[in-house]
Protein backbone atom coordinates (compact mmCIF):
# COMPACT_ATOMS: atom_id res chain seq x y z
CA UNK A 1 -37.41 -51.05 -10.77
CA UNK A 2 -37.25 -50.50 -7.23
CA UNK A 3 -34.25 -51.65 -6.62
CA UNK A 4 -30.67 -50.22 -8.15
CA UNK A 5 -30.19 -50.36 -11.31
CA UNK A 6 -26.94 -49.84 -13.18
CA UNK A 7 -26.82 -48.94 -17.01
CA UNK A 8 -23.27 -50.42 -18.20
CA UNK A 9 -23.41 -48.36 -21.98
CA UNK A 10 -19.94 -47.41 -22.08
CA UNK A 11 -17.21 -49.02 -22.66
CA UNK A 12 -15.60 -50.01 -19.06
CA UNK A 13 -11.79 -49.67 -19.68
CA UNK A 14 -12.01 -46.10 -20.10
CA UNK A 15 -14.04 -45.83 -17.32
CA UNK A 16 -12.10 -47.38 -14.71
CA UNK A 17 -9.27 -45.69 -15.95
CA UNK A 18 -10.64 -42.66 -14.14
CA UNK A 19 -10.42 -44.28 -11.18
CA UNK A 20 -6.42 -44.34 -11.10
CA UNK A 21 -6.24 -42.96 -7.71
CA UNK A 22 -4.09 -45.24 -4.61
CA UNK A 23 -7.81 -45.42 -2.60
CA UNK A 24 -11.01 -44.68 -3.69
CA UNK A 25 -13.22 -42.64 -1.66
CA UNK A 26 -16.18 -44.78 0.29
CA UNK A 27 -19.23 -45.50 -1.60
CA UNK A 28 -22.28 -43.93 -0.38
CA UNK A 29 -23.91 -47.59 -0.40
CA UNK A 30 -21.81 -49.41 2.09
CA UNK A 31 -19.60 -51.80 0.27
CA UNK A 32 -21.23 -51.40 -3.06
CA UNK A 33 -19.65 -48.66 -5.44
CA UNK A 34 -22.75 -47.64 -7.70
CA UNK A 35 -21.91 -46.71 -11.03
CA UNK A 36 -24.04 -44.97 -14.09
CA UNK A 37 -22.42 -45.09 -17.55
CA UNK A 38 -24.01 -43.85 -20.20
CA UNK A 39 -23.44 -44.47 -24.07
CA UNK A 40 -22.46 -41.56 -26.76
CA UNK A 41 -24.23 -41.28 -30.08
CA UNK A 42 -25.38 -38.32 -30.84
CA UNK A 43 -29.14 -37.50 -31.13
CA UNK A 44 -29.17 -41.21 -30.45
CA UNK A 45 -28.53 -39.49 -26.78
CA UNK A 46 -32.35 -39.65 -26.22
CA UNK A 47 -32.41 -43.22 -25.69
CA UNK A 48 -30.50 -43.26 -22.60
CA UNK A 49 -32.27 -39.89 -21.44
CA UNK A 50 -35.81 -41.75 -22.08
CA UNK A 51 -34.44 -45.32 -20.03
CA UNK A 52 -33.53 -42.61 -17.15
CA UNK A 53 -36.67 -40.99 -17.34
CA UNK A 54 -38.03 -44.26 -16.30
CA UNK A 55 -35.90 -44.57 -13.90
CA UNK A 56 -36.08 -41.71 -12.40
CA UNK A 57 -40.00 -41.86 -12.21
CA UNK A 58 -40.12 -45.53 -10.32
CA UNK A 59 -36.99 -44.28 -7.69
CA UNK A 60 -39.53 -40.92 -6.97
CA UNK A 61 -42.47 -43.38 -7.02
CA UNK A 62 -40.91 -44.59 -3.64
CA UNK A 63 -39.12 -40.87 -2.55
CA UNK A 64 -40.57 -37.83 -4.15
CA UNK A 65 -36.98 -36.02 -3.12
CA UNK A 66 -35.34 -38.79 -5.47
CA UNK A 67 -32.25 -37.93 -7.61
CA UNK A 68 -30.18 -40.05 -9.73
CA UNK A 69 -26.94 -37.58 -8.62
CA UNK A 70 -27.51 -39.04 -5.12
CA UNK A 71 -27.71 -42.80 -6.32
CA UNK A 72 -24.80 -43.59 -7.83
CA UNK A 73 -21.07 -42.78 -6.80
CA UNK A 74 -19.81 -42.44 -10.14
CA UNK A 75 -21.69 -41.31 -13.41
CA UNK A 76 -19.41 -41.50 -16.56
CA UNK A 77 -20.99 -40.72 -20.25
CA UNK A 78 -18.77 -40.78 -23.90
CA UNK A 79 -19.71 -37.94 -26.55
CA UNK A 80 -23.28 -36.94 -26.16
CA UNK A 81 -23.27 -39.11 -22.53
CA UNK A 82 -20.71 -37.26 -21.63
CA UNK A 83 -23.69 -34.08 -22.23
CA UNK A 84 -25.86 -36.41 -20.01
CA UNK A 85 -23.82 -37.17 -17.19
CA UNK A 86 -22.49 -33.23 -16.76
CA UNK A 87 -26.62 -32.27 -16.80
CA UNK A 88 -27.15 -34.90 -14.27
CA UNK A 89 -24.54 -33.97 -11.84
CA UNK A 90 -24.25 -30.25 -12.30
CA UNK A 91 -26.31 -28.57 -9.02
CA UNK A 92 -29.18 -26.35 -9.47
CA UNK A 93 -28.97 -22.88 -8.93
CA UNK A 94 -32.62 -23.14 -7.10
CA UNK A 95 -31.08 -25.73 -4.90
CA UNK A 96 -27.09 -26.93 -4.67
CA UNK A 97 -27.88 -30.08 -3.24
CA UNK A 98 -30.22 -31.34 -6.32
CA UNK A 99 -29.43 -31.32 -9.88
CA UNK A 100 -30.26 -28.97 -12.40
CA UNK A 101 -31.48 -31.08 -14.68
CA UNK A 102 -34.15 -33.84 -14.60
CA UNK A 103 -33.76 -37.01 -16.78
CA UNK A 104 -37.48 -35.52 -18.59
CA UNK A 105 -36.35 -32.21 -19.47
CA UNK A 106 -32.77 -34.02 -20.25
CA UNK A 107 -34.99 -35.94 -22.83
CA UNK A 108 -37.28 -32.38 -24.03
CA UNK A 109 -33.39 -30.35 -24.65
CA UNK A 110 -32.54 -33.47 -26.81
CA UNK A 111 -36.10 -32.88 -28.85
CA UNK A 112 -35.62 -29.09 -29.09
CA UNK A 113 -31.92 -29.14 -29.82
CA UNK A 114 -30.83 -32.13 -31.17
CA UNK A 115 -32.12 -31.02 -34.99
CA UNK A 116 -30.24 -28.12 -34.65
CA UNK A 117 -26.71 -29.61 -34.05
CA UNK A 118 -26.67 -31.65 -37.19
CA UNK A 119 -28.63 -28.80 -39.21
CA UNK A 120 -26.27 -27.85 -42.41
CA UNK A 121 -23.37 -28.98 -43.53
CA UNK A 122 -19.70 -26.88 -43.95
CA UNK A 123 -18.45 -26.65 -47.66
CA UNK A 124 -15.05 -28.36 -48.70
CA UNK A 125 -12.66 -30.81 -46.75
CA UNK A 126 -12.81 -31.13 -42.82
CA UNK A 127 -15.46 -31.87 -40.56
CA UNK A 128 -19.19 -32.09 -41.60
CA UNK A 129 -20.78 -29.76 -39.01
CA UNK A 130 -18.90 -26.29 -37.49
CA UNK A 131 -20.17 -27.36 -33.98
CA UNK A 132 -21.33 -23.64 -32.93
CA UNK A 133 -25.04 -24.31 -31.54
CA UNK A 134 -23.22 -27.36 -29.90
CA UNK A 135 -20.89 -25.02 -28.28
CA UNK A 136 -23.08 -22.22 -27.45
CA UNK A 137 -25.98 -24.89 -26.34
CA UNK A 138 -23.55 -26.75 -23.55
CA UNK A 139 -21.74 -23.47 -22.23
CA UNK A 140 -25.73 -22.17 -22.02
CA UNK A 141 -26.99 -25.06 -19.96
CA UNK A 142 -23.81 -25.81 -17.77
CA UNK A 143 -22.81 -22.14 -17.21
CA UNK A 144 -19.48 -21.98 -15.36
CA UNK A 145 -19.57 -25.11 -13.07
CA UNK A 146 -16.79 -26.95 -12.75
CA UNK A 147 -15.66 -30.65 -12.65
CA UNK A 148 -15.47 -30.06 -8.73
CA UNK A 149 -18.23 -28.91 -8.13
CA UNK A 150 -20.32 -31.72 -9.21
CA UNK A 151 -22.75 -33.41 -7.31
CA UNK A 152 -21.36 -36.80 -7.24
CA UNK A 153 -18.69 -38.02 -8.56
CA UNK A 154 -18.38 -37.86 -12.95
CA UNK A 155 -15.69 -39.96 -15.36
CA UNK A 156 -15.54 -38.67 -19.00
CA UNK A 157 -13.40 -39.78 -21.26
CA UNK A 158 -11.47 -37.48 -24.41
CA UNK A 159 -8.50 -38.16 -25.94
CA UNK A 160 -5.75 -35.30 -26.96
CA UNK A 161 -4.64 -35.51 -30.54
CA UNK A 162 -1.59 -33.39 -29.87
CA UNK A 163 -0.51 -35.70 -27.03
CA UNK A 164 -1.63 -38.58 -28.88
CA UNK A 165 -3.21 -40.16 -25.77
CA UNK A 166 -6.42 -40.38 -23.91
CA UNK A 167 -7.47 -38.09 -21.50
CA UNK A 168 -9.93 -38.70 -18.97
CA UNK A 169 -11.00 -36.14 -16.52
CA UNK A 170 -12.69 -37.18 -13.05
CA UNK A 171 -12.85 -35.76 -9.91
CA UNK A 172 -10.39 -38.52 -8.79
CA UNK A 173 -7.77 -36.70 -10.63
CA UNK A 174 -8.22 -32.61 -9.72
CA UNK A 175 -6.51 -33.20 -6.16
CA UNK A 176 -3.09 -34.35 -7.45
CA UNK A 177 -3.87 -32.53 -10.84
CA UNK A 178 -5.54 -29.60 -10.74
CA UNK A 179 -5.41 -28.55 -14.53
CA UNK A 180 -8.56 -31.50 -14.91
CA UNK A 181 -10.62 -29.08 -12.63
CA UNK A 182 -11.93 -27.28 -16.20
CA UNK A 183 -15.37 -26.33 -16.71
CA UNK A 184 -17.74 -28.70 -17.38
CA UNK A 185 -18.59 -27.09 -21.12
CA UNK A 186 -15.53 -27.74 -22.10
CA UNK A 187 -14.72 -31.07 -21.17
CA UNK A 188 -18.46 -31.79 -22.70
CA UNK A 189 -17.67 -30.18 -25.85
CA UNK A 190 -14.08 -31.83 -26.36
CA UNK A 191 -16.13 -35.20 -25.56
CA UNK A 192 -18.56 -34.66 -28.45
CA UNK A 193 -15.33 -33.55 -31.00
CA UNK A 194 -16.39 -37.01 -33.01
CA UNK A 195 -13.65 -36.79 -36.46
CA UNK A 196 -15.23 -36.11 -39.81
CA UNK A 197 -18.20 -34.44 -38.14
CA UNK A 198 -16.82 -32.29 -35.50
CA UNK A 199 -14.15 -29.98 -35.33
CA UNK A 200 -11.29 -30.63 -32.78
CA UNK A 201 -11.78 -28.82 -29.41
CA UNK A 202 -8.57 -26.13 -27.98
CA UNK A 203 -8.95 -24.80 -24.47
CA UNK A 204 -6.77 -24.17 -21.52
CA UNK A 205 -7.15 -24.22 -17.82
CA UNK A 206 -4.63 -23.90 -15.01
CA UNK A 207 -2.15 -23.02 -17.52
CA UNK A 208 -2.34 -26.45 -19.91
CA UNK A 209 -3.52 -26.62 -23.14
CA UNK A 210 -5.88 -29.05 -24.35
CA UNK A 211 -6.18 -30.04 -28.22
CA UNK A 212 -9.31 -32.72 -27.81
CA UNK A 213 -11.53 -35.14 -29.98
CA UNK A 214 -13.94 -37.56 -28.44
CA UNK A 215 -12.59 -40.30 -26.82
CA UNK A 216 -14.65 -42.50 -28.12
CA UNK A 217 -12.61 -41.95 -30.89
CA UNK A 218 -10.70 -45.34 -30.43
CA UNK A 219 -13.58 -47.32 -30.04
CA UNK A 220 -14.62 -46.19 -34.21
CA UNK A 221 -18.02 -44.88 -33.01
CA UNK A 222 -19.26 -41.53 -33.37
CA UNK A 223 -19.77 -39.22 -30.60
């Protein structure tokens, strides 16, 4: 445990296809690009959270000052790792150089709010849950930071049912396209769209509209 360990839980086309830049930037780790990628699922969420915990816990064993944001280049997450990955890299407001949220209390807002996404269902045809506490709960805990403004570098795949095509937004993309640089709640939110249980996700930033489901959509799992 103290060495590096990488968590491969997503599916790795769609997240190297964030990486369609000419050059990567240079890996903080020499020659090794360190990546986190972290499974959707829903609730199911906590599982991940709980492995990072322990992670987490045996990296500050040997550094107190330890952060997962500042061991790994890339952190990517589908549907509720998408949720993950923006807590992990989003700064504190205490301190911008840490992040504001700690694999542990990643693991307690899963306990407290994970009942409440899935709590009643909507009446007739269309999707299962409305998705409000969902909404309210991610714009709550990631406020108004952007894709930019993440500590390192995130990869979070969607996929836009008007355009009929995946969208993945990453901070390799905002330079040559800055309409990705959207807040972080929304991108989360439009990752956790799963059909049949969650509504489709509409926003716009930098003048484009957005009309997004989860993208792990195309891989038939939910969230």
């Amino acid at each position: 445990m103290a060495h590096f360990l990488f968590f491969f839980l997503l599916f790795a086309g769609q997240l190297m296809g964030g990486f369609s830049t000419p050059k990567l930037p240079p890996s903080h780790h020499g020659d090794i690009l360190t990546i986190l990628s972290i499974d959707g699922g829903g609730i199911q969420g906590i599982l991940p959270a709980t492995v990072l915990e322990h992670l987490d816990k045996a990296l500050k064993a040997k550094d107190p000052n330890a952060d997962l944001a500042h061991y790994f280049d890339v952190i990517g997450g589908s549907g509720t790792g998408a949720l993950i990955t923006a807590m992990l890299a989003t700064a504190s407001p205490d301190d911008p150089t840490r992040g504001a949220f700690t694999p542990a209390q990643i693991v307690d807002f899963y306990k407290q709010n994970g009942p409440h996404v899935f709590n009643s269902s909507r009446p007739g045809n269309g999707p299962q849950f409305d998705g409000e506490f969902l909404h309210n709960i991610t714009r709550e805990v990631l406020k108004d930071t952007r894709l930019s403004q993440t500590l390192t570098n995130v990869v979070i795949p969607t996929f836009d049912i008007k355009r009929q095509k995946p969208v993945i937004f990453s901070n390799y993309k905002v330079e040559k396209y800055p309409y990705f640089n959207a807040l972080l709640s929304d991108i989360c939110i439009s990752a956790s769209a799963a059909p049949t249980l969650l509504p489709p996700y509409y926003f716009k930033n930098d003048g484009v509209e957005f009309n997004m489901i989860s993208g792990a959509f195309q891989k038939n799992k939910v969230m």
